[in-house]
Structure formats: C-alpha cells, structure tokens
N, C-alpha and C. Protein backbone atom coordinates (compact mmCIF):
# COMPACT_ATOMS: atom_id res chain seq x y z
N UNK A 1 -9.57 14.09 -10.16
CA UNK A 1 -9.84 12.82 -9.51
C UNK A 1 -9.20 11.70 -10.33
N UNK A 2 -8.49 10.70 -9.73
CA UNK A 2 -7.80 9.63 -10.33
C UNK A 2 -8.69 8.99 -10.98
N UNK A 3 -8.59 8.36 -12.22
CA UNK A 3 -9.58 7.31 -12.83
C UNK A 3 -9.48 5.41 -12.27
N UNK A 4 -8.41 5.68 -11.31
CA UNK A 4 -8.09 3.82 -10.89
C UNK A 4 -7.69 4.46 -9.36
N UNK A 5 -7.73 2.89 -8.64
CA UNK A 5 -7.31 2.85 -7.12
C UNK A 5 -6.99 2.08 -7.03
N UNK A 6 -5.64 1.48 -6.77
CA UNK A 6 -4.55 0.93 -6.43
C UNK A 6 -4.60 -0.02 -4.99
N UNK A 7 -5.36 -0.70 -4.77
CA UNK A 7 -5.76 -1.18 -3.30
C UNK A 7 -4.78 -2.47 -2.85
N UNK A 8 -3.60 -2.05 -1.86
CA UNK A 8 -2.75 -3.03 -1.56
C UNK A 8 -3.32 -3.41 0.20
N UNK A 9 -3.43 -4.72 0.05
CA UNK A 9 -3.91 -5.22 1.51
C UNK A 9 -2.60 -6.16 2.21
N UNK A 10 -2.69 -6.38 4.10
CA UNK A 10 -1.49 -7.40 4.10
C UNK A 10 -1.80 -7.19 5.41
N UNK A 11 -1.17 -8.47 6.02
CA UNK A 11 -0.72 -8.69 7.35
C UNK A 11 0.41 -8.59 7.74
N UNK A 12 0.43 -8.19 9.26
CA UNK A 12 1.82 -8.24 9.85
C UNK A 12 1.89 -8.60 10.92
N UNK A 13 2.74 -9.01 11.48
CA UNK A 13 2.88 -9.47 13.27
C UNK A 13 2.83 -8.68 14.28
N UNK A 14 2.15 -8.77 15.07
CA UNK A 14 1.22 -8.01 16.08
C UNK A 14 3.91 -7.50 16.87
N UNK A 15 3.84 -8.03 16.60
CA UNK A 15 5.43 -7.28 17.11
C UNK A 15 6.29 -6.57 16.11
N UNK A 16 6.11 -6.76 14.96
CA UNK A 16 6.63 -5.70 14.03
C UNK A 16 5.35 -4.40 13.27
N UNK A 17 4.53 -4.69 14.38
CA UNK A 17 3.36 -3.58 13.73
C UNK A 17 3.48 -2.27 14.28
N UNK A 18 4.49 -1.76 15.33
CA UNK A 18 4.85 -0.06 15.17
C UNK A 18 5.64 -0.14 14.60
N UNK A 19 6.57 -0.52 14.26
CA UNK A 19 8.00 -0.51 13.12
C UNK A 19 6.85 -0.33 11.91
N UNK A 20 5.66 -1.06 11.55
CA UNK A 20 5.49 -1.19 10.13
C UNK A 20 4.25 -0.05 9.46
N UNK A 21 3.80 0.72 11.02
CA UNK A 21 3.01 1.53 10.97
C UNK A 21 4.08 3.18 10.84
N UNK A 22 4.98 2.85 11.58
CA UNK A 22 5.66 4.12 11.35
C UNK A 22 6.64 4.58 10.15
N UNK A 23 7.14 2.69 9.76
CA UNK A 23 8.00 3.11 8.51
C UNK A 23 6.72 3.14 7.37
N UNK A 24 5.51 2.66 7.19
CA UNK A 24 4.52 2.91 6.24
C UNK A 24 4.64 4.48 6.24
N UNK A 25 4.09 4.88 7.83
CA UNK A 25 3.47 6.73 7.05
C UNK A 25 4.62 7.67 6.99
N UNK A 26 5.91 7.56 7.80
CA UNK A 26 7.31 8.29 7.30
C UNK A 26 8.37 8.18 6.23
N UNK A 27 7.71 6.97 5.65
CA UNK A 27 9.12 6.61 4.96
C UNK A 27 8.19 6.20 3.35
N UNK A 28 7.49 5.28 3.50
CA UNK A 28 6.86 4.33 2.34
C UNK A 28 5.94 5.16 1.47
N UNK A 29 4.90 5.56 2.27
CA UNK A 29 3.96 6.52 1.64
C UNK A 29 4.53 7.88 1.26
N UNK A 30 4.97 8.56 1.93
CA UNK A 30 5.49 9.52 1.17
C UNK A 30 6.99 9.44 -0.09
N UNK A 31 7.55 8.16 0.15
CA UNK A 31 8.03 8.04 -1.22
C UNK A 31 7.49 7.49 -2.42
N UNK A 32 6.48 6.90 -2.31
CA UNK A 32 5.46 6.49 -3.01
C UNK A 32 4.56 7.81 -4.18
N UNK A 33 4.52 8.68 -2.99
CA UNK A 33 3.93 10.08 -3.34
C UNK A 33 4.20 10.75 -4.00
N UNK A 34 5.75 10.51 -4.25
CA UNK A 34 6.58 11.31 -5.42
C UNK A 34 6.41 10.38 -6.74
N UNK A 35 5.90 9.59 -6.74
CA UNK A 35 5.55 8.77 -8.24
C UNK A 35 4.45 9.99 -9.24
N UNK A 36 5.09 9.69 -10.26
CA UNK A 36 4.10 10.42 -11.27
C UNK A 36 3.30 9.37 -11.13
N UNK A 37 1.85 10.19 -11.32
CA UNK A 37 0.76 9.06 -11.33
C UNK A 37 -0.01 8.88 -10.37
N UNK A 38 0.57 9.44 -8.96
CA UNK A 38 -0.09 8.63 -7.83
C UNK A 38 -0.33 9.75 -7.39
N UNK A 39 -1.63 10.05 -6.96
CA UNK A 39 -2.70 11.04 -6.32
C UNK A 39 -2.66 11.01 -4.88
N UNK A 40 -2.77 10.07 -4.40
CA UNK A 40 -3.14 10.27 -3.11
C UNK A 40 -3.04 8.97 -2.03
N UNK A 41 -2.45 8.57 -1.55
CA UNK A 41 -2.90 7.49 -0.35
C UNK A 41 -3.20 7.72 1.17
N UNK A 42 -4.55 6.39 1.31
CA UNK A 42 -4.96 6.54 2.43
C UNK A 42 -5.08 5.43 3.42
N UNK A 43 -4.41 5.11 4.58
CA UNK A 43 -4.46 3.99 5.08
C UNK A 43 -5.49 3.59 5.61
N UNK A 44 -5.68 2.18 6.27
CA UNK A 44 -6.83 1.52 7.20
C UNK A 44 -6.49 0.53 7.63
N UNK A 45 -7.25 0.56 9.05
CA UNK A 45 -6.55 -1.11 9.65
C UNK A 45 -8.17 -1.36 9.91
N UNK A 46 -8.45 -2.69 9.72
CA UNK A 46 -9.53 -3.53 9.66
C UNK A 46 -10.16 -3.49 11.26
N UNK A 47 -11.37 -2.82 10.97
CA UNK A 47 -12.49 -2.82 12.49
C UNK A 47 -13.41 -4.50 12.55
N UNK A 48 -13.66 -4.82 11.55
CA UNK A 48 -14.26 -5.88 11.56
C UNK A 48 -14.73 -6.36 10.20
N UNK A 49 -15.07 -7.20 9.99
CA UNK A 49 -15.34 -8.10 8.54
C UNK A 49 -16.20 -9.63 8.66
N UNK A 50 -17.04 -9.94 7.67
CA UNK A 50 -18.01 -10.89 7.58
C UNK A 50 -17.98 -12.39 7.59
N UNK A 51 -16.40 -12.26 6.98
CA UNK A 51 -15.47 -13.16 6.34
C UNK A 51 -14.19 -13.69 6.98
N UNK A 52 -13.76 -14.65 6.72
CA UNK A 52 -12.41 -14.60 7.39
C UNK A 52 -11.15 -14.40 6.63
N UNK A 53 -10.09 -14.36 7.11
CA UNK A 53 -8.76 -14.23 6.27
C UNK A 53 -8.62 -12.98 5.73
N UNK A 54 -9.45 -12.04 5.53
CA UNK A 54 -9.32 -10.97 5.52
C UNK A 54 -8.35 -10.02 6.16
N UNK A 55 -7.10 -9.28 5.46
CA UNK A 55 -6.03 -8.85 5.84
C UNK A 55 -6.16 -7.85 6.58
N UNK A 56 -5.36 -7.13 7.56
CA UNK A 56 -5.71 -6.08 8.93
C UNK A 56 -6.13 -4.95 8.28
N UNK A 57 -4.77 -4.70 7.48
CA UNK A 57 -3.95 -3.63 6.76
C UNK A 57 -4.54 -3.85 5.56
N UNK A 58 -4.89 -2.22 5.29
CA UNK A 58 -5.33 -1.51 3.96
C UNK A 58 -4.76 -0.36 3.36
N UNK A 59 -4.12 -0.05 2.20
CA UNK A 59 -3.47 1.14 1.53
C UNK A 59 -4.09 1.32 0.44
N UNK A 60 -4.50 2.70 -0.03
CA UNK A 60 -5.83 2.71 -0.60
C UNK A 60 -5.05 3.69 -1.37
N UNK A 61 -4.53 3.56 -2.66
CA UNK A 61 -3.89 4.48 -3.60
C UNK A 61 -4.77 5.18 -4.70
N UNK A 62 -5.00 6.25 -4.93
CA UNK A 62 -5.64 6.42 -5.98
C UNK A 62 -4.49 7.27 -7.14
N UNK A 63 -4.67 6.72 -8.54
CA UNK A 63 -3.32 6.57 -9.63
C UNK A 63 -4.09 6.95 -10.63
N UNK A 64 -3.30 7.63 -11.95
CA UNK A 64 -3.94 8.02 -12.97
C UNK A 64 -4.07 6.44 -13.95
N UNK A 65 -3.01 5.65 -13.68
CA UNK A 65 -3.18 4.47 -14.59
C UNK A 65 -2.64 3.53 -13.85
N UNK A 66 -3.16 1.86 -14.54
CA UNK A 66 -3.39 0.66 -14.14
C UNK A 66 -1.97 0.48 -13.97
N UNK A 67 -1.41 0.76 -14.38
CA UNK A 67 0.59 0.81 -14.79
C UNK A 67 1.36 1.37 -13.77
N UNK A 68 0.89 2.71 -13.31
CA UNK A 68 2.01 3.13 -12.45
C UNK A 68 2.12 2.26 -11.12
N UNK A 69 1.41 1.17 -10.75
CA UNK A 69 2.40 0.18 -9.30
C UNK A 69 3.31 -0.43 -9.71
N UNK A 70 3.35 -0.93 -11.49
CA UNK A 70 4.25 -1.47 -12.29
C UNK A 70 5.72 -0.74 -12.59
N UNK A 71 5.44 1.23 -12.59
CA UNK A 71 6.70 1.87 -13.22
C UNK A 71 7.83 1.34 -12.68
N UNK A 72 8.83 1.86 -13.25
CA UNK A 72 9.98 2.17 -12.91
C UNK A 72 10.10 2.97 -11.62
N UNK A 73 9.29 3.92 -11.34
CA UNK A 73 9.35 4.56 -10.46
C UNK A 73 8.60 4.43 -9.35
N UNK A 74 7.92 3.57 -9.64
CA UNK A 74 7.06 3.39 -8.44
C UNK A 74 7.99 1.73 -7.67
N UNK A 75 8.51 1.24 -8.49
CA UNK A 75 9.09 -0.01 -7.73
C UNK A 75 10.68 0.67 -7.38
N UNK A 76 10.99 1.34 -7.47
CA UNK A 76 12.34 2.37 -7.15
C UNK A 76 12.15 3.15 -5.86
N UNK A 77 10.98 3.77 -5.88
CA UNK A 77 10.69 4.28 -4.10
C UNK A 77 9.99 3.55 -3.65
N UNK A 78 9.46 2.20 -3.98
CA UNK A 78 8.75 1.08 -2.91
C UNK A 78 10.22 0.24 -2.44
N UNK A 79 11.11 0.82 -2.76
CA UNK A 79 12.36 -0.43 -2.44
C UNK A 79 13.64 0.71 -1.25
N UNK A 80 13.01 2.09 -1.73
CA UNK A 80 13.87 2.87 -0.86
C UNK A 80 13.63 2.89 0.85
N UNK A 81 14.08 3.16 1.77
CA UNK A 81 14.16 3.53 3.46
C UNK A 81 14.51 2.61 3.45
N UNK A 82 13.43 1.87 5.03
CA UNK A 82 13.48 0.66 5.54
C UNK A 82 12.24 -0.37 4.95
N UNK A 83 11.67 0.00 4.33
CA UNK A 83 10.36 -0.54 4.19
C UNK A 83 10.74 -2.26 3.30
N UNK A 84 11.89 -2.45 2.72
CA UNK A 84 12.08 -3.38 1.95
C UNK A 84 13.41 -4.33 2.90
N UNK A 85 14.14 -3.59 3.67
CA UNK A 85 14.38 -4.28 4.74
C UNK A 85 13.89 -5.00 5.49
N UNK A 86 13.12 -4.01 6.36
CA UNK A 86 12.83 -4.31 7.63
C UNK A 86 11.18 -4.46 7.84
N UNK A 87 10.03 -4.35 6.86
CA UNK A 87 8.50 -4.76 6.73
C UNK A 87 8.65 -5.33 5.64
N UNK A 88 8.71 -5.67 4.44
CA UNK A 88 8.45 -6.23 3.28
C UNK A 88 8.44 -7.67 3.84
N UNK A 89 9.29 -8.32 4.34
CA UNK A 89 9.68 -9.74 4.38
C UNK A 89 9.05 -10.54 5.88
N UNK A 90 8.31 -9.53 6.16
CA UNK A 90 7.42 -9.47 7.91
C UNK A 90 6.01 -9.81 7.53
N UNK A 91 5.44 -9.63 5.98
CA UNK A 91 3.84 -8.98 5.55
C UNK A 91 3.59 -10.23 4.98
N UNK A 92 2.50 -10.63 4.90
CA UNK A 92 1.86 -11.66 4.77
C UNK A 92 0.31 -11.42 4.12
N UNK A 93 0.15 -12.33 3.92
CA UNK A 93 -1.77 -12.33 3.23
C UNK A 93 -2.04 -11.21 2.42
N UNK A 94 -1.11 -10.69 1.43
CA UNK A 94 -0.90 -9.91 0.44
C UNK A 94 -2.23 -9.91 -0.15
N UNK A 95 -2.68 -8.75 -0.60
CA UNK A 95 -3.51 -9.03 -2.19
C UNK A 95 -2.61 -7.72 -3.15
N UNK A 96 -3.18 -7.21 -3.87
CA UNK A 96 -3.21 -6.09 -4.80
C UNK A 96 -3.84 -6.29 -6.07
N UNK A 97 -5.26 -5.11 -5.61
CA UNK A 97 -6.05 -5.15 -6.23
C UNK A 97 -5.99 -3.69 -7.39
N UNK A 98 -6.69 -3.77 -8.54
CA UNK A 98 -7.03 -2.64 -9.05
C UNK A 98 -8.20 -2.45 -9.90
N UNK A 99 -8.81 -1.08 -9.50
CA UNK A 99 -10.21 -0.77 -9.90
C UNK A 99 -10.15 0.55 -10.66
N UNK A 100 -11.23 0.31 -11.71
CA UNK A 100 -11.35 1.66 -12.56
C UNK A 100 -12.22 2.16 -12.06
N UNK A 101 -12.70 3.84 -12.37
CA UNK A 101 -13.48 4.43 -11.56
C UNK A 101 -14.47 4.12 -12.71
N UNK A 102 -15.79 4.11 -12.52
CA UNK A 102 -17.66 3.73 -13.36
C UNK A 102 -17.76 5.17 -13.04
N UNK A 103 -18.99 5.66 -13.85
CA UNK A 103 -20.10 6.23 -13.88
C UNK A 103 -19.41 7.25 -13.16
C-alpha cells in the first residue's frame, strides 16, 4: 500500500470533455503508470458537493513518495501523447494536493 496520495483536481469545458476523458484514461494515466513510484490511479467526476467552486474532475494517485509528481519521470510522461497539447491548456480550477497515509 502506498504511504501518500497524489490528489490532482480540475475543470474542463463541457466541449473538450470526451477528448479529455479519453486522452486521460488512454494516453495520460497509463503513462503516468510507468513512473517508478506510482501505484495506482483512480478517476472521479464530481456527483455533488456542499461548497462551491469545487472542481468536476478528480485523479486520485496513490505514490510511494511526496516527490515522485515532481520526478523527472513523472513530468516526462505527463508531457507525452496529446494530453499537453490538446487538455493541459483547456483545464482550469487546478488544485494538487498531497496526503500521507496516518494510523
């Protein structure tokens, strides 16, 4: 089990959101996957929330360390397909969060 989770959130435009759903799970996530470090990702799109401004889109990484979204290798296959073309510059209301695992 990973000791951190990597939680990247964001918006996108209701017209580049099958382009950004299909280049996410064919292209992004599985090059992502080949990072040393990175265990596992799992997506989510937002059912509802309490709050506002709250981003649609959820990618839920779990990583052996606070470092690997930082590697070399992890910003080397976040820049490969289309994903840095054609969604990167579309996404909006960014966060990226990171949590250690407790208890």
């Amino acid at each position: 089990m990973a000791d951190y989770l990597y939680i990247v959130q964001m918006d996108i435009p209701a017209d580049k959101e099958a382009d950004f759903n299909r280049i996410y799970d064919t292209q992004h996530v599985p090059n992502i996957l080949t990072v040393p470090g990175v265990e596992s990702c799992t997506r989510f799109k937002l059912e509802s929330a309490d709050v506002d401004g709250v981003p649609t889109y959820l990618a839920l990484y779990a990583i052996d360390s606070p470092d690997t979204p930082q590697s070399a290798a992890w910003v080397a296959e976040s820049d490969k397909g289309d994903w840095a073309s054609q969604i990167r510059p579309h996404t909006s209301n960014r966060t990226h969060l990171i949590f250690k695992r407790v208890g």
